[in-house]
N, C-alpha and C. Protein backbone atom coordinates (compact mmCIF):
# COMPACT_ATOMS: atom_id res chain seq x y z
N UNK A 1 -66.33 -14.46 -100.84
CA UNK A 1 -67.12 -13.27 -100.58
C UNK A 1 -67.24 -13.08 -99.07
N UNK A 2 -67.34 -11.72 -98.55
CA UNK A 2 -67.27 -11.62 -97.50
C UNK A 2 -68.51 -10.54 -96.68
N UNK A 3 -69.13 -11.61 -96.09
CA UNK A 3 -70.23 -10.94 -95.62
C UNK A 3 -70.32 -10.57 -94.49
N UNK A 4 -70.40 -9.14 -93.76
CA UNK A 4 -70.95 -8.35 -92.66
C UNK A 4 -72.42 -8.31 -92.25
N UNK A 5 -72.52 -8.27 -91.27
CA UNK A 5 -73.68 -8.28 -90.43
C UNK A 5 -73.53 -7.87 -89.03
N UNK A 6 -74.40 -7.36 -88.38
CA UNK A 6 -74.37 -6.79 -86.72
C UNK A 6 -75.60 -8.18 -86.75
N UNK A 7 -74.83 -8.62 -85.35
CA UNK A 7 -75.75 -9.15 -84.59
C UNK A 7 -76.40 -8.50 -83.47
N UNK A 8 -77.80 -8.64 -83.22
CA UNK A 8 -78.06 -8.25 -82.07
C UNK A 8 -77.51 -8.63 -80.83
N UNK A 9 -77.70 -7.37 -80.35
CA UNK A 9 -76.73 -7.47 -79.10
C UNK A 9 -78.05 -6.34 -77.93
N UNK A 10 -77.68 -6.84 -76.53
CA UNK A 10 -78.22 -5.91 -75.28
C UNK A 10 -77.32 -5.71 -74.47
N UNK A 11 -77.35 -5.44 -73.92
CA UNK A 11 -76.40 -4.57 -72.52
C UNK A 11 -77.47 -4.02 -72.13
N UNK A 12 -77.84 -4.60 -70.56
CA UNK A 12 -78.52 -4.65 -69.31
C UNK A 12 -77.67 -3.93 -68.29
N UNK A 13 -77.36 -2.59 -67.75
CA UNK A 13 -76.82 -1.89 -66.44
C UNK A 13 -77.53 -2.30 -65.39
N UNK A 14 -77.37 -2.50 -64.22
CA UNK A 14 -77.63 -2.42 -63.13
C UNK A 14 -77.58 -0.75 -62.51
N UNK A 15 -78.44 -0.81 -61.17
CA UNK A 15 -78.06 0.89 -60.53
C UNK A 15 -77.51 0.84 -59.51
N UNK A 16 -77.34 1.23 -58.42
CA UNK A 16 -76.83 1.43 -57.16
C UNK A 16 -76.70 0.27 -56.13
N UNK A 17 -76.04 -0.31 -56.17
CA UNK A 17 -75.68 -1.51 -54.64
C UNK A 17 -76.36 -2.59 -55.52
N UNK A 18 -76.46 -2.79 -56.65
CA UNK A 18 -76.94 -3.57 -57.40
C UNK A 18 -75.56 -5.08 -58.15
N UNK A 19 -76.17 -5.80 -58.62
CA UNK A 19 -75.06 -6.37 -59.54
C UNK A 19 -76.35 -7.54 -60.55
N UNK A 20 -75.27 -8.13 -61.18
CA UNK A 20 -76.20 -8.22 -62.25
C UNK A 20 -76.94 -9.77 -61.81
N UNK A 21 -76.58 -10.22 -61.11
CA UNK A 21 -77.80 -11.66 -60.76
C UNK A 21 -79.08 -10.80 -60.34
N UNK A 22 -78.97 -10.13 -59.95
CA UNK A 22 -80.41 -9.87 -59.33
C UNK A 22 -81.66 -8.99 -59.68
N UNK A 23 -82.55 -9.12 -59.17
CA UNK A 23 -83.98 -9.05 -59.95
C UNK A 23 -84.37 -9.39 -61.09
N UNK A 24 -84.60 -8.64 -62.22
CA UNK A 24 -85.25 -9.28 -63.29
C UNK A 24 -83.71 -9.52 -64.23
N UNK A 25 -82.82 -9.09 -64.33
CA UNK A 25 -81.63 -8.92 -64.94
C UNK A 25 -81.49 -10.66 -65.40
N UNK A 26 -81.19 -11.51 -64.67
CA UNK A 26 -81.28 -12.81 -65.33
C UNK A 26 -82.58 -13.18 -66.23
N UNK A 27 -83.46 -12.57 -65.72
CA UNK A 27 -84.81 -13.39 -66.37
C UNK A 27 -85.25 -12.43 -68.02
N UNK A 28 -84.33 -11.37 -68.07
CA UNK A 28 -84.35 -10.74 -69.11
C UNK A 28 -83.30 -10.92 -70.33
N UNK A 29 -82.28 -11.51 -69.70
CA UNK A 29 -80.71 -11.70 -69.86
C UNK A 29 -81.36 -13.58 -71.40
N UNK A 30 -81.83 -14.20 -69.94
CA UNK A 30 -82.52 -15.78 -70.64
C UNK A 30 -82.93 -14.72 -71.63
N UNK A 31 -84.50 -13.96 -72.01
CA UNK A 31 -85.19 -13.89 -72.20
C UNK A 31 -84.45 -13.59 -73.92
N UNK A 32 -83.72 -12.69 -73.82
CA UNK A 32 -83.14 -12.46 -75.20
C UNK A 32 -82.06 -13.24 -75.88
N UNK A 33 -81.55 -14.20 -74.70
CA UNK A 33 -80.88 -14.83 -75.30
C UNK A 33 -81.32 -15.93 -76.36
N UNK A 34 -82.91 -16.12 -76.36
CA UNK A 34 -83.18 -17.13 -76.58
C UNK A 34 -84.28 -16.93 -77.97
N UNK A 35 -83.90 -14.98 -78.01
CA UNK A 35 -84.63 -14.15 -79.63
C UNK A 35 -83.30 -14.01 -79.75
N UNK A 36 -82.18 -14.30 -79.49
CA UNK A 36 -80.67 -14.54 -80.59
C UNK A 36 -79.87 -13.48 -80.41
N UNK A 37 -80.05 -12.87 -79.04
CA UNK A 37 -79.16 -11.96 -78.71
C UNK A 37 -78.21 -12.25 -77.86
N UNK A 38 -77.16 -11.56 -77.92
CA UNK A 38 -75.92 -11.64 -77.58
C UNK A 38 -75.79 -10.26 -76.34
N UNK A 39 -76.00 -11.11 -75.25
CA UNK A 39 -76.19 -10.19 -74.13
C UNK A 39 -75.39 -9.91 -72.85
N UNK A 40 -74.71 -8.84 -72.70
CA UNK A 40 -73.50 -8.25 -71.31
C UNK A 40 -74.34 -7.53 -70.70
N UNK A 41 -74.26 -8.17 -69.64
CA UNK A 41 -74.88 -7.79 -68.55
C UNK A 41 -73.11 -7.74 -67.29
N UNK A 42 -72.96 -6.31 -67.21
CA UNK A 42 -71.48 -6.23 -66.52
C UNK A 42 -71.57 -5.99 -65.10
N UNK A 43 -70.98 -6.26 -64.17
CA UNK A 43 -70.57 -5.92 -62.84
C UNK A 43 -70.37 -3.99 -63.49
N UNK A 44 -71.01 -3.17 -62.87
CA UNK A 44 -70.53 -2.07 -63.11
C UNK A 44 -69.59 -1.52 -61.58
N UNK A 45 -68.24 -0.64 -62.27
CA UNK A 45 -67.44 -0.24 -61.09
C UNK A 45 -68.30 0.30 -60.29
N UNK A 46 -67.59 0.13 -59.06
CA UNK A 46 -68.00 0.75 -57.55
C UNK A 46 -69.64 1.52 -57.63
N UNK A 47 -70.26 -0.15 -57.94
CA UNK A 47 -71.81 -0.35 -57.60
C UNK A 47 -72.47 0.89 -56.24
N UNK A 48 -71.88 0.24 -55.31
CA UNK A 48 -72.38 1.39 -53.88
C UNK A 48 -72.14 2.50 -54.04
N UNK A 49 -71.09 3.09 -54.72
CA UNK A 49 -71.38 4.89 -55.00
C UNK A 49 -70.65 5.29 -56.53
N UNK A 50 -72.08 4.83 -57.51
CA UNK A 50 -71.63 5.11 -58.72
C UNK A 50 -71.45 6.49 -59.36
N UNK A 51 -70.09 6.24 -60.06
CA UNK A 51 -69.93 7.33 -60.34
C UNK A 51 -69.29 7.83 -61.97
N UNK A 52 -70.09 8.11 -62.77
CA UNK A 52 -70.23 8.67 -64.43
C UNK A 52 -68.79 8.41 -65.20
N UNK A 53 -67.90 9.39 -64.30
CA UNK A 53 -66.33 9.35 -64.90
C UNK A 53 -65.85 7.83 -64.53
N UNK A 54 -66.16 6.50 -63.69
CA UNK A 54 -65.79 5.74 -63.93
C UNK A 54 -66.52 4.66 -64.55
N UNK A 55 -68.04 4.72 -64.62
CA UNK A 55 -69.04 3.62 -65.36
C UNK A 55 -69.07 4.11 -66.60
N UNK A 56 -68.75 5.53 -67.21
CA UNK A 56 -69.20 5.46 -68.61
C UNK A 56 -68.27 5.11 -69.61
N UNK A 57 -66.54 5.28 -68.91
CA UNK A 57 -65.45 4.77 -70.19
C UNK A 57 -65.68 3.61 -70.17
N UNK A 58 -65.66 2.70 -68.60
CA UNK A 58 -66.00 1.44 -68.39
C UNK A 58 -67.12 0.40 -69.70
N UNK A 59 -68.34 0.72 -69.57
CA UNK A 59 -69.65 1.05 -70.48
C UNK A 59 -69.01 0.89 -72.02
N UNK A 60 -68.57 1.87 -72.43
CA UNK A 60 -68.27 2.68 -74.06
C UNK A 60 -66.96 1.63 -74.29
N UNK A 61 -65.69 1.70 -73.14
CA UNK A 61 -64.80 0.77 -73.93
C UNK A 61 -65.26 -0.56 -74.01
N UNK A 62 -65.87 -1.76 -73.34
CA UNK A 62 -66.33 -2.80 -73.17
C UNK A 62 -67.52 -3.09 -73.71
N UNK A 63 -68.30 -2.45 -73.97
CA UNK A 63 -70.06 -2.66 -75.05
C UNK A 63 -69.81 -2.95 -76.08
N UNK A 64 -70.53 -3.03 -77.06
CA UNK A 64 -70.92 -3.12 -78.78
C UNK A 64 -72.02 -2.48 -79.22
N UNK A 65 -71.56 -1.27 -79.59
CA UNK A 65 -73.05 -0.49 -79.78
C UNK A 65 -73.06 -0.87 -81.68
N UNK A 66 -74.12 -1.24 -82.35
CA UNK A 66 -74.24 -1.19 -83.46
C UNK A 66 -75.59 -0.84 -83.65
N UNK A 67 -76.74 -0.97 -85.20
CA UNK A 67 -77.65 -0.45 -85.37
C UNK A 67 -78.88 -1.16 -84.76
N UNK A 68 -78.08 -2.69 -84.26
CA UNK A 68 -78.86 -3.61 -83.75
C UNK A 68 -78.98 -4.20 -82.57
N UNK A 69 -78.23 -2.77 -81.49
CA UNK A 69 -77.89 -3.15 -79.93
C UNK A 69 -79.17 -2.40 -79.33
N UNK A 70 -79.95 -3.04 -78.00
CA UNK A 70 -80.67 -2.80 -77.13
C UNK A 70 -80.01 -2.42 -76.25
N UNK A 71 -80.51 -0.99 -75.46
CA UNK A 71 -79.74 -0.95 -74.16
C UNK A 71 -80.90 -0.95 -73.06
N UNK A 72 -80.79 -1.40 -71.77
CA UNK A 72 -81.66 -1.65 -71.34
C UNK A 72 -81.05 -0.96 -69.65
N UNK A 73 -82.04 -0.21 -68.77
CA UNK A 73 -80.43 0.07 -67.49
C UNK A 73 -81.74 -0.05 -66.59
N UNK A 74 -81.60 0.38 -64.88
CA UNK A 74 -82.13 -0.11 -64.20
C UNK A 74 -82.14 1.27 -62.80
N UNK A 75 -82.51 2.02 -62.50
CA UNK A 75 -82.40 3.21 -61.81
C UNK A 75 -81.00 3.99 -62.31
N UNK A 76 -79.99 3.88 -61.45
CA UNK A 76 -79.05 4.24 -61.74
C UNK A 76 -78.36 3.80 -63.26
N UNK A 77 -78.75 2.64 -63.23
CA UNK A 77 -78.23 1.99 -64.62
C UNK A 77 -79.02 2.26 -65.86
N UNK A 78 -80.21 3.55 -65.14
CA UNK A 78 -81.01 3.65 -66.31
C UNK A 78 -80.32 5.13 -66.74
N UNK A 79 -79.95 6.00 -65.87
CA UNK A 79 -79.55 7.11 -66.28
C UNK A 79 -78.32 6.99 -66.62
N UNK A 80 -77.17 6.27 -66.60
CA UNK A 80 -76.43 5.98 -67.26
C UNK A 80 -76.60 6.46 -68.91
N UNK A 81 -77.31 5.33 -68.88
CA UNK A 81 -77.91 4.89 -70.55
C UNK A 81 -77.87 6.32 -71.32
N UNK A 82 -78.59 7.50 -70.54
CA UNK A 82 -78.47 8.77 -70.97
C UNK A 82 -76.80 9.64 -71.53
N UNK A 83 -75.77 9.19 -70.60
CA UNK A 83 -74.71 9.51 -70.93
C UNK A 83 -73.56 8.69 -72.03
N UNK A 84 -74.61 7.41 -71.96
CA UNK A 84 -74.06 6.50 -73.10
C UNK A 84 -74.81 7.16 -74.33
N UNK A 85 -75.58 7.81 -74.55
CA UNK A 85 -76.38 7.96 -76.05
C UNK A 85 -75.57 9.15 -76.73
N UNK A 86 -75.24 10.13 -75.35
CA UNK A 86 -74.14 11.21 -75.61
C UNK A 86 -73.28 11.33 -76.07
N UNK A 87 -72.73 9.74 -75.85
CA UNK A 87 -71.25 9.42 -76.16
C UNK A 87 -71.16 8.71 -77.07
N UNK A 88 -72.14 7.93 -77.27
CA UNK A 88 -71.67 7.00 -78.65
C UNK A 88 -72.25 8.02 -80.44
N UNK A 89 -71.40 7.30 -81.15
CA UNK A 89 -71.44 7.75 -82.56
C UNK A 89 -72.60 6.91 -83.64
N UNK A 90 -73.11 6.54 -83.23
CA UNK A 90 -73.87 4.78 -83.43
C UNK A 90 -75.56 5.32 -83.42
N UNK A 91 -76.15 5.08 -84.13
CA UNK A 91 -77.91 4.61 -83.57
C UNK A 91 -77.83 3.59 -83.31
N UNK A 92 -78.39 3.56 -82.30
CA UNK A 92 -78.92 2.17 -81.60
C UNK A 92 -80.19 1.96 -81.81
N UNK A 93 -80.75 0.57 -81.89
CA UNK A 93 -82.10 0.01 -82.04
C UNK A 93 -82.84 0.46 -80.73
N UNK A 94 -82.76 0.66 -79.53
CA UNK A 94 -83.66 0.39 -78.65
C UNK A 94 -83.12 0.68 -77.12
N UNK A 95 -83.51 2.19 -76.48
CA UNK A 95 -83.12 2.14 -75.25
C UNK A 95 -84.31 2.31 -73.92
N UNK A 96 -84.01 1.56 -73.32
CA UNK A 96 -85.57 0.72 -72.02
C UNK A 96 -84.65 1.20 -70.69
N UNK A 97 -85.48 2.39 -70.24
CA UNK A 97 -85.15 2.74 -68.91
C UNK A 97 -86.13 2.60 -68.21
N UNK A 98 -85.60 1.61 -66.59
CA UNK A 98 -86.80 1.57 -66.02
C UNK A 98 -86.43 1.95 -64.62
N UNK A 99 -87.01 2.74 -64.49
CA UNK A 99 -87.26 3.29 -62.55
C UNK A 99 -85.78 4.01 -62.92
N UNK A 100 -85.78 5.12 -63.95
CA UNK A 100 -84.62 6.16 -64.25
C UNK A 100 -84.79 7.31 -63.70
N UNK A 101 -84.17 7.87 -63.57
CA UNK A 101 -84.23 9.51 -63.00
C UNK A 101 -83.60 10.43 -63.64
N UNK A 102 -83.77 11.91 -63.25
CA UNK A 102 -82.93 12.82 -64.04
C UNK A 102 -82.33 13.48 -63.00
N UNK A 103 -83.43 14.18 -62.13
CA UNK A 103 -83.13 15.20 -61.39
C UNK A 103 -82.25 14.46 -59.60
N UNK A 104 -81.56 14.98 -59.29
CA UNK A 104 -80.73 14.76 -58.53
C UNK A 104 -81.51 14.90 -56.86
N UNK A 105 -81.15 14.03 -56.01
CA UNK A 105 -81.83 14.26 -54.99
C UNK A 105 -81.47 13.64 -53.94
N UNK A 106 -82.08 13.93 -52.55
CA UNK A 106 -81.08 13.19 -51.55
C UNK A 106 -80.57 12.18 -51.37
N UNK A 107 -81.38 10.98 -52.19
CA UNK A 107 -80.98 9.64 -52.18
C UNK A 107 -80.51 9.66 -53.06
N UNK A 108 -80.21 10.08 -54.54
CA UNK A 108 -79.39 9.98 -55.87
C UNK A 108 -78.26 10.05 -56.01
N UNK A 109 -77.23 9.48 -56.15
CA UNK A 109 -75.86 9.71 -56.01
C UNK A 109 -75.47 11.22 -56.89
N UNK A 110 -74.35 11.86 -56.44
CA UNK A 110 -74.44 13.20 -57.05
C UNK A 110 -72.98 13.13 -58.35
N UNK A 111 -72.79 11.67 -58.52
CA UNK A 111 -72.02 11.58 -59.41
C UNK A 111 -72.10 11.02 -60.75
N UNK A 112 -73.91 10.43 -60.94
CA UNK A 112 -73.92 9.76 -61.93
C UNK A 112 -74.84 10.49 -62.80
N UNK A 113 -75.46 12.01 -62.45
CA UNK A 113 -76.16 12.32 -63.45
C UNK A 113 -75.65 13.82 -63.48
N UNK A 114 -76.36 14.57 -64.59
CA UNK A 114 -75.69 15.78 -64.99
C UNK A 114 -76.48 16.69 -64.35
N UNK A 115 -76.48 18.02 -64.54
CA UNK A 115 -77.90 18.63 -64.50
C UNK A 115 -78.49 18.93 -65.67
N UNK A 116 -79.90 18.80 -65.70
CA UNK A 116 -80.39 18.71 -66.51
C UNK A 116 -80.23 19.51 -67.89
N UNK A 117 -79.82 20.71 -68.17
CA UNK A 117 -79.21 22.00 -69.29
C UNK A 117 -77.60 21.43 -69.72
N UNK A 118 -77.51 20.33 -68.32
CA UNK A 118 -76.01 19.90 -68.97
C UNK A 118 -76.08 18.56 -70.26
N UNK A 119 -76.89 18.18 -70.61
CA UNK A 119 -77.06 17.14 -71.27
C UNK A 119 -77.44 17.67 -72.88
N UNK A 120 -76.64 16.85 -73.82
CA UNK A 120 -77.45 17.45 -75.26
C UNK A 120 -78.25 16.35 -75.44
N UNK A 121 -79.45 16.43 -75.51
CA UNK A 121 -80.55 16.37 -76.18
C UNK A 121 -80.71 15.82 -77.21
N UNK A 122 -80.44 17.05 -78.00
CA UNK A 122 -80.76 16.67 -79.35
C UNK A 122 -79.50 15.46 -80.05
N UNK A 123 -78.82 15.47 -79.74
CA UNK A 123 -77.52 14.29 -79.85
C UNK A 123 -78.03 12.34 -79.52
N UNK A 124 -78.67 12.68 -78.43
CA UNK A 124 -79.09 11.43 -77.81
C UNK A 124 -80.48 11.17 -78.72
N UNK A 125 -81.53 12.30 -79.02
CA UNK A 125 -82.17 11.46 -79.80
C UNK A 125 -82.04 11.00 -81.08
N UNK A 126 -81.11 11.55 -81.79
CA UNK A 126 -80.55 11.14 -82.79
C UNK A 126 -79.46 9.64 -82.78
N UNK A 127 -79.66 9.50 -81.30
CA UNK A 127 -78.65 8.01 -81.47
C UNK A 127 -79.57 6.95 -81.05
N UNK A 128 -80.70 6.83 -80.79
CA UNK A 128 -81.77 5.71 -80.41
C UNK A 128 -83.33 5.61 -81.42
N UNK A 129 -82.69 4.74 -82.31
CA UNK A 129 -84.72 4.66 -83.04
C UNK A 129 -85.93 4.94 -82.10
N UNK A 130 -85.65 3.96 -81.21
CA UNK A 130 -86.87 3.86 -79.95
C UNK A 130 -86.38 3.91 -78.45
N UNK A 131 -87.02 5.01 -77.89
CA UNK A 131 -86.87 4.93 -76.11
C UNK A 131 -87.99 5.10 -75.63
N UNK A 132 -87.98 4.02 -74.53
CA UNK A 132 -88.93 3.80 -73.85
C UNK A 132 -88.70 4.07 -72.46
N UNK A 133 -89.35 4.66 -71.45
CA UNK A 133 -89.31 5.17 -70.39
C UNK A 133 -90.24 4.63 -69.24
N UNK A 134 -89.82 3.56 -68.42
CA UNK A 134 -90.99 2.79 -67.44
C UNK A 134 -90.46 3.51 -65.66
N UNK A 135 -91.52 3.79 -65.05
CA UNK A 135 -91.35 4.65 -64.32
C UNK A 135 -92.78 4.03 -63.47
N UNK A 136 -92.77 3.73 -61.94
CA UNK A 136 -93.97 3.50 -61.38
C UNK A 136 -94.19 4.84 -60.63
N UNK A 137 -95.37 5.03 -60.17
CA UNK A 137 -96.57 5.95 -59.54
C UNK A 137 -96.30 5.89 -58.33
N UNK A 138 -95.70 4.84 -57.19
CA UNK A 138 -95.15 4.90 -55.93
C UNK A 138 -93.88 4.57 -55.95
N UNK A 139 -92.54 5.33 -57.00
CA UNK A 139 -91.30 4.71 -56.48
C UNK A 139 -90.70 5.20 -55.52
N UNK A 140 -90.15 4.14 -54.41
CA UNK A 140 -90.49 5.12 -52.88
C UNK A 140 -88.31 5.20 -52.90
N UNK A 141 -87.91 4.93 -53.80
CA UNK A 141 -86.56 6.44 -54.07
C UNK A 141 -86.72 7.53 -54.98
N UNK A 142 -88.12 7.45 -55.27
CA UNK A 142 -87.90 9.08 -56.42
C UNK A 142 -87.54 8.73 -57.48
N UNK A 143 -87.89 7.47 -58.14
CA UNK A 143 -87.53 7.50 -59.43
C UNK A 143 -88.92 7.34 -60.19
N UNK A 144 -89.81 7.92 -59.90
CA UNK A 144 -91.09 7.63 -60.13
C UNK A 144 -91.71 8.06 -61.94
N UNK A 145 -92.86 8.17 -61.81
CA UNK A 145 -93.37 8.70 -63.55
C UNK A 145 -93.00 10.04 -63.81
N UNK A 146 -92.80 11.26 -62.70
CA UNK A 146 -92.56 12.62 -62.74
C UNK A 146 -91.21 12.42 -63.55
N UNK A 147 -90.18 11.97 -63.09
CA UNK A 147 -88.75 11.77 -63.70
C UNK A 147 -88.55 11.14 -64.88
N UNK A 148 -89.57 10.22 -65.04
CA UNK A 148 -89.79 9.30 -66.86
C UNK A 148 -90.42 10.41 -67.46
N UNK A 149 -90.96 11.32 -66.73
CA UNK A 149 -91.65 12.29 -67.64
C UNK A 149 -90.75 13.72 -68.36
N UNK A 150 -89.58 13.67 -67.10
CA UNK A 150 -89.11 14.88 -67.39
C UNK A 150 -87.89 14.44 -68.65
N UNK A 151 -87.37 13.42 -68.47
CA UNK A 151 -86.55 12.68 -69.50
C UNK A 151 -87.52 12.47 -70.82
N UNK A 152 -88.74 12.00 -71.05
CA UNK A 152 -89.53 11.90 -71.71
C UNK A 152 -89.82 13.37 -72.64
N UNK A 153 -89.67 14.24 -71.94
CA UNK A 153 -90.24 15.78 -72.70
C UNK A 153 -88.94 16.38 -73.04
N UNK A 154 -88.21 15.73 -72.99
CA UNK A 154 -86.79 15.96 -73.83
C UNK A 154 -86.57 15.11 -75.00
N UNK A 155 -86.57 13.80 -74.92
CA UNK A 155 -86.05 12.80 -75.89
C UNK A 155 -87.39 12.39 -76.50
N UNK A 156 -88.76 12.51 -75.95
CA UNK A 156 -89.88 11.62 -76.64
C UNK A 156 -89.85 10.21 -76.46
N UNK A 157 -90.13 9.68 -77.27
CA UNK A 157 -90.20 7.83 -77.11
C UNK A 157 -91.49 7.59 -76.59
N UNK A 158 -91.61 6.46 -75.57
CA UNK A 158 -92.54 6.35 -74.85
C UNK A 158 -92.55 6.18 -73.62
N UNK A 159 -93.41 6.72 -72.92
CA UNK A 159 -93.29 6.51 -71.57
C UNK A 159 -94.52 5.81 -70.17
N UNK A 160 -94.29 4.79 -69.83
CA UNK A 160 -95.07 3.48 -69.28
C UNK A 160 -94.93 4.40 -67.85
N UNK A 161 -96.14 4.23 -67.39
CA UNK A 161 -96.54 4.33 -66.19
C UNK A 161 -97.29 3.23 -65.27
N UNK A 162 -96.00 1.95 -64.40
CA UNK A 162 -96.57 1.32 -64.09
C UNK A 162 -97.37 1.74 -62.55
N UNK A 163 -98.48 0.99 -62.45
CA UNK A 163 -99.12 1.19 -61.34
C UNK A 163 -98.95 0.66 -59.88
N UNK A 164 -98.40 1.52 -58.55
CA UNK A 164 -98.42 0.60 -57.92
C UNK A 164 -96.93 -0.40 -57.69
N UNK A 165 -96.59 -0.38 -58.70
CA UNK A 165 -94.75 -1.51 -58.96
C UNK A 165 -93.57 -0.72 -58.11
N UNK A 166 -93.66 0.04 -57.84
CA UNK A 166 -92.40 0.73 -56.72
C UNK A 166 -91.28 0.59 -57.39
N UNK A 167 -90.00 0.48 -56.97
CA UNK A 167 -88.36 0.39 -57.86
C UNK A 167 -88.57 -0.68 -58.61
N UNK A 168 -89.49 -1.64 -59.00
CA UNK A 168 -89.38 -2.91 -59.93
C UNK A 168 -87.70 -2.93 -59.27
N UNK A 169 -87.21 -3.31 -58.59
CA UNK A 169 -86.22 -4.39 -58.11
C UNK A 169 -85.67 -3.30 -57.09
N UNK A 170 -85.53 -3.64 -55.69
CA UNK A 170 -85.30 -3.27 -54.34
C UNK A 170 -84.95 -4.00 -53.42
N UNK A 171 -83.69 -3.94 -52.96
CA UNK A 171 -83.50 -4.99 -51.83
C UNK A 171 -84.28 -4.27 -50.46
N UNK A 172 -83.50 -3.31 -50.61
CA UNK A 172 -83.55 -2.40 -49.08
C UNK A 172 -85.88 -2.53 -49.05
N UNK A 173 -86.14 -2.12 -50.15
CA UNK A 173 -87.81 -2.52 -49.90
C UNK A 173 -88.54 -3.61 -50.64
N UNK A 174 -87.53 -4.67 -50.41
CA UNK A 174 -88.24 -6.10 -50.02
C UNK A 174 -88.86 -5.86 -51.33
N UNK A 175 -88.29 -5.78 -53.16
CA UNK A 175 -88.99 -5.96 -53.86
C UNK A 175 -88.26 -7.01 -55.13
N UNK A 176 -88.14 -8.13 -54.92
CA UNK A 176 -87.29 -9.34 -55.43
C UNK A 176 -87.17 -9.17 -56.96
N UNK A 177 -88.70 -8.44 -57.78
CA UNK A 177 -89.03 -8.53 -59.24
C UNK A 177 -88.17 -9.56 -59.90
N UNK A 178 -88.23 -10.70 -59.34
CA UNK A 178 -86.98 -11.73 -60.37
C UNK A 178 -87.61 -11.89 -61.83
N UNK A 179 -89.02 -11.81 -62.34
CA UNK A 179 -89.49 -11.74 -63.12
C UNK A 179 -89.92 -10.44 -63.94
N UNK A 180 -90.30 -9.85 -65.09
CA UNK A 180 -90.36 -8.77 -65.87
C UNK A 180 -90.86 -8.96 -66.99
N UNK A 181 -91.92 -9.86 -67.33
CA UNK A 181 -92.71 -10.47 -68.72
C UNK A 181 -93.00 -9.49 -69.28
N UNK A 182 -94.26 -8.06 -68.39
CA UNK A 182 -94.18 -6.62 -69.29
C UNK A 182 -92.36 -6.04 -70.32
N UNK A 183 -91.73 -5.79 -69.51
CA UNK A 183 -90.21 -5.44 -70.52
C UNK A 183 -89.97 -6.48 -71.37
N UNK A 184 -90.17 -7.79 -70.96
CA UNK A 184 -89.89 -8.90 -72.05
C UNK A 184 -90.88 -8.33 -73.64
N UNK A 185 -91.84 -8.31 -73.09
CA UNK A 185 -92.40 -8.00 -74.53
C UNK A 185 -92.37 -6.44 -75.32
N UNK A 186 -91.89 -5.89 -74.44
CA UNK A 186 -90.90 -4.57 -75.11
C UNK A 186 -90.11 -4.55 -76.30
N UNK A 187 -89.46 -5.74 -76.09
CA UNK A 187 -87.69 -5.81 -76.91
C UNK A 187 -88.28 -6.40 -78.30
């Protein structure tokens, strides 16, 4: 007899000048490995100026999206996640964007997000049970609660307003977050 099953699985993105040792990405990476998930966390192409047409075939051919994959992304690696929900055919269990953005802006690269009327909607919420949207009150690149909000009044889910937490992971402003116990108890 032959039995099927999806294992859980996550895929953790990184965003901009990012890679995956750093900030909370390992300490989240342990964290599920150890509730029995099976977790890629990838070098995404040309980190310093990411760009959609090459992170999302990248993303879609190399992932495992099934009914029991978490996606989890990280500024840039959070809006990603948006063009992955577009693209895949799959519900997914669970997508956790934190310090994501929508709207495009001087510091935002102008290649990794759409404009906003360019995105379907209704497609993406039909491919995620649960999205959650974490967004701090001083993120000093603009990825703040306004932008979890505007993604939020499209897709729903939920949306965390941390206080005070800035990019939750920043080199350029000295913000290490190697730890993330709040998202740990998310998943």
């Amino acid at each position: 007899m032959l039995l099927f099953f999806h294992m859980k699985n996550a895929i953790i993105l990184h965003g901009i000048s990012s890679y995956p040792e750093q900030f909370w990405f390992p300490y989240i990476k342990e964290h599920l490995e150890k509730k029995g998930y099976s977790v890629w966390v990838p070098q995404l192409p040309e980190p310093d100026n990411p760009q959609i047409n090459l992170q999302l075939p990248f993303v879609l051919s190399q992932g495992t999206f099934t009914e029991e994959t978490v996606l989890i992304g990280h500024s840039s690696g959070a809006s990603l996640i948006l063009s992955v929900l577009e693209a895949i055919d799959v519900k997914i269990k669970q997508a956790i964007l934190v310090s994501g953005f929508l709207l495009r802006g001087d510091s935002r690269p102008p290649h990794i997000v759409k404009d906003e009327q360019d995105y379907n909607w209704e497609k993406m919420r039909e491919q995620v049970s649960d999205i959650i949207f974490i967004n701090a009150d001083n993120d000093p690149w603009g990825c703040n609660d306004e932008q979890g909000a505007r993604m939020f009044t499209h897709l729903g889910g939920t949306q965390i307003i941390r206080h005070g937490q800035g990019h939750m992971g920043s080199v350029t402003y000295n913000q290490p977050y190697t730890e993330f116990p709040f998202l740990s108890k998310l998943i």
